[in-house]
Protein backbone atom coordinates (compact mmCIF):
# COMPACT_ATOMS: atom_id res chain seq x y z
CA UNK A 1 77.15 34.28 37.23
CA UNK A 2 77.00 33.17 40.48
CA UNK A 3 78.05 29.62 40.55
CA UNK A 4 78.30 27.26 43.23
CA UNK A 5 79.14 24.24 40.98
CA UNK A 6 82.41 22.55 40.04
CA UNK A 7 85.47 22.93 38.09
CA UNK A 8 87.15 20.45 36.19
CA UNK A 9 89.88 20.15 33.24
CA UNK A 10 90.07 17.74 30.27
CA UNK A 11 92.67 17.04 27.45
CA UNK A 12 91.12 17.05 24.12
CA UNK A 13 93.21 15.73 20.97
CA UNK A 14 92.78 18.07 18.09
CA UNK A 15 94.41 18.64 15.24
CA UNK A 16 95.44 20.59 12.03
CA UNK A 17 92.45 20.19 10.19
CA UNK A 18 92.72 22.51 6.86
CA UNK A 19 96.11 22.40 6.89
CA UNK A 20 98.99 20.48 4.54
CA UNK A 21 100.79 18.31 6.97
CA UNK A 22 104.96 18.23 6.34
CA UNK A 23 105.33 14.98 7.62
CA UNK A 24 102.78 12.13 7.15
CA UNK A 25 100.89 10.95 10.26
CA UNK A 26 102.55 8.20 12.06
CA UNK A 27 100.39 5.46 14.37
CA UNK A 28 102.48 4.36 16.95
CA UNK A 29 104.74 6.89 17.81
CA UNK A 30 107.29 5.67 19.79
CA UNK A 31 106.83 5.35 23.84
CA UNK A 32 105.69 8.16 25.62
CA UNK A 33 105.28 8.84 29.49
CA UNK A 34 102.97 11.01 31.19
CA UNK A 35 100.41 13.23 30.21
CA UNK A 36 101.38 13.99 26.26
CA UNK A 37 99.83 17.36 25.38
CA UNK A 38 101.88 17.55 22.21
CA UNK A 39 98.58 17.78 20.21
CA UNK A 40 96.29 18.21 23.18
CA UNK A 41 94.19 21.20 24.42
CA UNK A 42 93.01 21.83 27.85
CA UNK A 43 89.60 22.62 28.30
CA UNK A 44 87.90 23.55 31.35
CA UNK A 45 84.69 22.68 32.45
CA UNK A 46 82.16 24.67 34.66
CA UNK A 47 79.12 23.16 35.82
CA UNK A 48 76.56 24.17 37.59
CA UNK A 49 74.99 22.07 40.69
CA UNK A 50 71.59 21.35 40.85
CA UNK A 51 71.25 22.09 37.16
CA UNK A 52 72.45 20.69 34.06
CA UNK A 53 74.09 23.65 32.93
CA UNK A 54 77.69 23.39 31.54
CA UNK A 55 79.95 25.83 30.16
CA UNK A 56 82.79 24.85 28.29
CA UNK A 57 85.93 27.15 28.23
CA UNK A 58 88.85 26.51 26.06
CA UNK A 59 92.77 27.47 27.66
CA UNK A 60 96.28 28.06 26.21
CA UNK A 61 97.37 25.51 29.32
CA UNK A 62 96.00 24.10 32.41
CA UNK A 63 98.30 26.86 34.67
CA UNK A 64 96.90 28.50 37.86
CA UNK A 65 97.00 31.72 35.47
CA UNK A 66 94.76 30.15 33.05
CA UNK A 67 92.65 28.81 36.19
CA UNK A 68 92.63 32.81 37.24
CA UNK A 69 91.37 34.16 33.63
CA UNK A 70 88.77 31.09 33.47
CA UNK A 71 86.96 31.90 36.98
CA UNK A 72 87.37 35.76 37.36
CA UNK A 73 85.87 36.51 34.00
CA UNK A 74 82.74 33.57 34.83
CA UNK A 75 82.53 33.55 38.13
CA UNK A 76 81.47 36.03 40.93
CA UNK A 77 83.37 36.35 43.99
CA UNK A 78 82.55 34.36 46.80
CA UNK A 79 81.96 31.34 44.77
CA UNK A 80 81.64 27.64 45.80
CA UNK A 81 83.76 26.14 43.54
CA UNK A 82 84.44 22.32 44.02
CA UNK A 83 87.66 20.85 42.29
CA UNK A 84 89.51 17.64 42.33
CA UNK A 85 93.43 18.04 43.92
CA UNK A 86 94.97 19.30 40.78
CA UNK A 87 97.58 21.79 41.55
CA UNK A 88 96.50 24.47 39.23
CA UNK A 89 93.24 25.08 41.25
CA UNK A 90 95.38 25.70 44.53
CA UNK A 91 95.06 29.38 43.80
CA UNK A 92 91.28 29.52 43.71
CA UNK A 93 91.12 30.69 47.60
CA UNK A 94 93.52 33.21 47.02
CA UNK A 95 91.23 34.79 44.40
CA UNK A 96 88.62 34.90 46.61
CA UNK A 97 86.37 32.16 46.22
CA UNK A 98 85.54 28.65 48.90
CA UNK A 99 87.15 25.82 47.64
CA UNK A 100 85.71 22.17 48.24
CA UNK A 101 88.22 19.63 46.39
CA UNK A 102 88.39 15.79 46.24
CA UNK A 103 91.87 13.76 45.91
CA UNK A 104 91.37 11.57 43.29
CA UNK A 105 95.42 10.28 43.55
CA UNK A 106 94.10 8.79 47.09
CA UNK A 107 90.88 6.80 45.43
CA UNK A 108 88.33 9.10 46.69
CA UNK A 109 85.91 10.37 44.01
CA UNK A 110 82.85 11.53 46.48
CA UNK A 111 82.69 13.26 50.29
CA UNK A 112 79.58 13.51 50.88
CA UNK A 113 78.40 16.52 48.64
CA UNK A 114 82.10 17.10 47.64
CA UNK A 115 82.45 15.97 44.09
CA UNK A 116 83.03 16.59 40.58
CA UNK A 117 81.47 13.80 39.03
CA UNK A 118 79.18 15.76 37.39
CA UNK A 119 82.17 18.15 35.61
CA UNK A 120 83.48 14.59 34.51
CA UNK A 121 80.59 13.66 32.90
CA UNK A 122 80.39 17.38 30.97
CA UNK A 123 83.88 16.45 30.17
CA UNK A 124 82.40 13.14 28.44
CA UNK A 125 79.87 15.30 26.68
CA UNK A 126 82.84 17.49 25.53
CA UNK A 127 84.48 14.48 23.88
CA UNK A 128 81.23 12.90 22.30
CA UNK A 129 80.34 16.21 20.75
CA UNK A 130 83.90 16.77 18.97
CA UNK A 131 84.27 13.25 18.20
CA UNK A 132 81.66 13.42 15.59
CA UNK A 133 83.43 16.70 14.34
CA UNK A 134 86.20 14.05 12.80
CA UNK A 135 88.92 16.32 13.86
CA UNK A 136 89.11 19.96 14.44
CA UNK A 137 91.75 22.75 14.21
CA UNK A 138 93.26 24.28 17.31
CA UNK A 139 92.07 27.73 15.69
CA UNK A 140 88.55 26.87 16.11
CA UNK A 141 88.76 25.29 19.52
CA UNK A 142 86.96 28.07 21.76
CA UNK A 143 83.94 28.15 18.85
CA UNK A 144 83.53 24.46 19.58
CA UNK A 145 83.58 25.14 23.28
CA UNK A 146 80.68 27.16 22.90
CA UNK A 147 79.28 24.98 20.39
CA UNK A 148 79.42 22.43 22.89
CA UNK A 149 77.91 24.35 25.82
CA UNK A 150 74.81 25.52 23.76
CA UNK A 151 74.59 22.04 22.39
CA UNK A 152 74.08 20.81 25.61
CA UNK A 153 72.26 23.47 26.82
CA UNK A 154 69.73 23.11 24.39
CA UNK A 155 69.58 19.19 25.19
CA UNK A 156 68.91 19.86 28.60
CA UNK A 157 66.44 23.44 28.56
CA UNK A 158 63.79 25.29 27.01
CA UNK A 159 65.33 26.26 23.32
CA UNK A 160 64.32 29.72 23.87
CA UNK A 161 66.43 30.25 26.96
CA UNK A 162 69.31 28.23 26.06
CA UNK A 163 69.22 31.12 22.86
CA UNK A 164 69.29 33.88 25.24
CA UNK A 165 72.16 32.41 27.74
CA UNK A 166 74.16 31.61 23.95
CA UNK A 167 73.83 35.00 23.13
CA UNK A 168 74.81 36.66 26.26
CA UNK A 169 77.72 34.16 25.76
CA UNK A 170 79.08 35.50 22.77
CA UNK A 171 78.44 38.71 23.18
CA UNK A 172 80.71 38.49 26.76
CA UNK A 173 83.37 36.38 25.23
């Protein structure tokens, strides 16, 4: 697909649904700093611009090697991908595609056309649609990302052609 849309990550909290847990769950775990992706998946989000097309891609990490697999199996060539400043997309021009990114650390969310508010709100749409799932397994986390993407999809086109774009999905996953 040739996208000229935007890239975004987002940490999703799942769990070990189906299985016997050693140790009891414990609220309050002690202080933590930072980003804790102890039980925390990255998920990447690809949106399309002038559409409302999203595509939800589950990832071992948020690396520039995961960043890599993500685009060059979705994404043709000579892309215009828009990103935020996170360092993992640095290698996006090196893979042969025109980079447009925002710095968020600085306060600046918008430039113009440069943004990725609307990956941020797929990323909200992301979170709603597990939320209701009351926990899933990291096993099943890339069948969610597709459930996801096709859920939305379907919210946003004709039924018929969000079937044939879920289809051609799964069939190239």
């Amino acid at each position: 697909m040739k996208l000229r849309g935007e890239v975004d990550e987002v940490y999703v909290p799942l769990g070990n649904k189906g299985r016997k847990q050693v140790k009891p769950r414990r609220r309050g775990s002690g202080r933590r700093r930072g980003r804790c992706s102890l039980n925390k998946k990255p998920f990447f989000t690809l949106v399309e611009r002038r559409s409302r097309r999203a595509l939800f891609v589950e990832a071992n990490s948020a690396s520039s090697d995961d960043v890599k697999k993500v685009l060059s199996k979705r994404v043709e060539r000579g892309s215009t991908v828009y990103t935020d400043e996170f360092r993992s997309y640095n290698c996006v021009v090196k893979l042969g595609y025109e980079r447009l990114s925002v710095k968020h650390g600085g306060g600046v969310y918008a430039l113009g056309p440069i943004h990725v508010n609307n990956a941020e709100c797929g990323n909200w749409h992301l979170r709603a649609f597990l939320f209701f799932k009351r926990g899933i397994s990291f096993r099943f986390a890339s069948f969610y990302a597709i459930a996801a993407s096709a859920f939305l999809r379907l919210y946003s086109e004709i039924p018929l052609a969000a079937y044939h774009w879920l289809m051609s999905v799964i069939l190239h996953a």
